[in-house]
N, C-alpha and C. Protein backbone atom coordinates (compact mmCIF):
# COMPACT_ATOMS: atom_id res chain seq x y z
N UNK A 1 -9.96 -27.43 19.02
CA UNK A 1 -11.28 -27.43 18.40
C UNK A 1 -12.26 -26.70 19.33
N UNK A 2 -12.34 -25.14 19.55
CA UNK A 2 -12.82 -24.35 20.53
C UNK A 2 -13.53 -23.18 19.57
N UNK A 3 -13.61 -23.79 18.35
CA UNK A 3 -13.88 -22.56 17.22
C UNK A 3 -15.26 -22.56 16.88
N UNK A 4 -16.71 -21.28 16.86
CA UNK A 4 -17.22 -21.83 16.00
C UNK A 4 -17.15 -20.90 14.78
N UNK A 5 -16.15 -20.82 14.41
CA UNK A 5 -15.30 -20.24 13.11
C UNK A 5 -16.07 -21.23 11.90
N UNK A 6 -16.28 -20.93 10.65
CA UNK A 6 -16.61 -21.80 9.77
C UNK A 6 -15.22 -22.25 9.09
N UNK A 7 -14.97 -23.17 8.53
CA UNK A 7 -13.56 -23.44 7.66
C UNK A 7 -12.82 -22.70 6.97
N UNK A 8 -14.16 -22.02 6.23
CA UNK A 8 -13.21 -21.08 5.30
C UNK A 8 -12.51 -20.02 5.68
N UNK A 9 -13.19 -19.42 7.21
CA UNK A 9 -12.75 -18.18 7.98
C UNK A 9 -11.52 -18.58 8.39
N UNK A 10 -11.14 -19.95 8.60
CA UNK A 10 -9.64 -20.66 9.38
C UNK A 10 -8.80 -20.47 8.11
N UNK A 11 -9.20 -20.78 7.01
CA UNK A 11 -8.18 -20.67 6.20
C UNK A 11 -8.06 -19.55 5.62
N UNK A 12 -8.63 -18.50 5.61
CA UNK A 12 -7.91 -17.18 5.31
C UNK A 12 -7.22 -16.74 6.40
N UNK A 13 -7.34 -17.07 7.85
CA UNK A 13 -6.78 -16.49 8.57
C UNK A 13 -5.81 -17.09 8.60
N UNK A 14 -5.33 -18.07 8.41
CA UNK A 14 -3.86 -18.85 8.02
C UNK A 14 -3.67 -18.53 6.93
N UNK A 15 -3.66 -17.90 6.27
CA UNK A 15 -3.41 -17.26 4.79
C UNK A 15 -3.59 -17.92 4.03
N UNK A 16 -4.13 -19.38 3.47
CA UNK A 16 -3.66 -20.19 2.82
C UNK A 16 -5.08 -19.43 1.60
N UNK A 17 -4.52 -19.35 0.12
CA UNK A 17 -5.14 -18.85 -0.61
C UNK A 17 -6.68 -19.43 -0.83
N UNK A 18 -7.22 -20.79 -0.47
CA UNK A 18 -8.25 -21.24 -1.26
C UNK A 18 -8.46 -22.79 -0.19
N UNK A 19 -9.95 -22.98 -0.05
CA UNK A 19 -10.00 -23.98 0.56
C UNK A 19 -9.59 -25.69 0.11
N UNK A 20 -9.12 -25.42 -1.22
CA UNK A 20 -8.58 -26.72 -1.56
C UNK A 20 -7.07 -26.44 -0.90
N UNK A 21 -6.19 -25.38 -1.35
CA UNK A 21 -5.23 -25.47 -0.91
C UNK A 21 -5.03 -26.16 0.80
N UNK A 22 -5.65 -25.31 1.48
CA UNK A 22 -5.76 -25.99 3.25
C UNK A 22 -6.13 -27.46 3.39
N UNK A 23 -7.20 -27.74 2.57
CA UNK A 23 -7.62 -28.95 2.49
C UNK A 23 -6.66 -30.22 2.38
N UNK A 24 -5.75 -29.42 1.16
CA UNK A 24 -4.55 -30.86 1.02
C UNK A 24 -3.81 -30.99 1.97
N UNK A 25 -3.09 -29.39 2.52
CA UNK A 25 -2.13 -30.04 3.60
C UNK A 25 -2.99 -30.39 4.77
N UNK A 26 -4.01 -29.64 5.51
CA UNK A 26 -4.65 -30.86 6.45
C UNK A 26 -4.34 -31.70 6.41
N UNK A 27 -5.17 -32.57 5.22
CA UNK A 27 -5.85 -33.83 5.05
C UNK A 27 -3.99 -34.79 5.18
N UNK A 28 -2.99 -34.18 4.80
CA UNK A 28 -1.37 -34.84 4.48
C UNK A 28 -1.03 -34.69 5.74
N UNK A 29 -1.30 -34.06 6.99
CA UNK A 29 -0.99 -34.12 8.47
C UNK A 29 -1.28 -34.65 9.38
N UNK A 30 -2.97 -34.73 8.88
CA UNK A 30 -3.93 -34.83 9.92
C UNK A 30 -4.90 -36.66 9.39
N UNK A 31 -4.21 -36.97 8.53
CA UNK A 31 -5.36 -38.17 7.55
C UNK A 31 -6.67 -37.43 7.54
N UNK A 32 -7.24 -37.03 7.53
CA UNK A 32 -8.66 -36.96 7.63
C UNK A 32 -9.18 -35.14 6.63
N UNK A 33 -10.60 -34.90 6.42
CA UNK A 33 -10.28 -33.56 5.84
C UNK A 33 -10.56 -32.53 7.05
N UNK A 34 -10.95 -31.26 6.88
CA UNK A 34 -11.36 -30.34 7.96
C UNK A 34 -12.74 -30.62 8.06
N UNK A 35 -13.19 -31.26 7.50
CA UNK A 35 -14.99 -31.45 8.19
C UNK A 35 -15.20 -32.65 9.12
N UNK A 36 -14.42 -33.29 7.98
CA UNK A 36 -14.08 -34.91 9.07
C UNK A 36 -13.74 -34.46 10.67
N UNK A 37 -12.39 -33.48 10.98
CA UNK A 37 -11.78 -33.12 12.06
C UNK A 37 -12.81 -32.05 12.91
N UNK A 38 -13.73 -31.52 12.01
CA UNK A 38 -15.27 -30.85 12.71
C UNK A 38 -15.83 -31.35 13.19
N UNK A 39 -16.27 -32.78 12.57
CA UNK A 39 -17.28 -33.64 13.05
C UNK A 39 -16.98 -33.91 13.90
N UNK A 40 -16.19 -34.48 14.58
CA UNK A 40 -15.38 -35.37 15.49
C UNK A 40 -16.51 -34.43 16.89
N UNK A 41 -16.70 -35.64 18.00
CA UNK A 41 -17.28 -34.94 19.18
C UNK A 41 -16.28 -34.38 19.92
């Protein structure tokens, strides 16, 4: 977490087509979504 990349820039650069797509598998790896894992201090 060294990024200040916005989300959506992470998930095109992982190719994943669409921010729901990234969103699910995150959220199925990680419990939490990618903003949740932003927030975090």
């Amino acid at each position: 977490k060294i990024s200040d990349k916005t989300i959506k820039a992470i998930v095109f650069d992982l190719g994943f087509y669409d921010n729901a797509s990234f969103s699910k598998f995150f959220k199925c790896h990680t419990n939490m979504t990618p903003s949740q894992f932003k927030a975090q201090p």
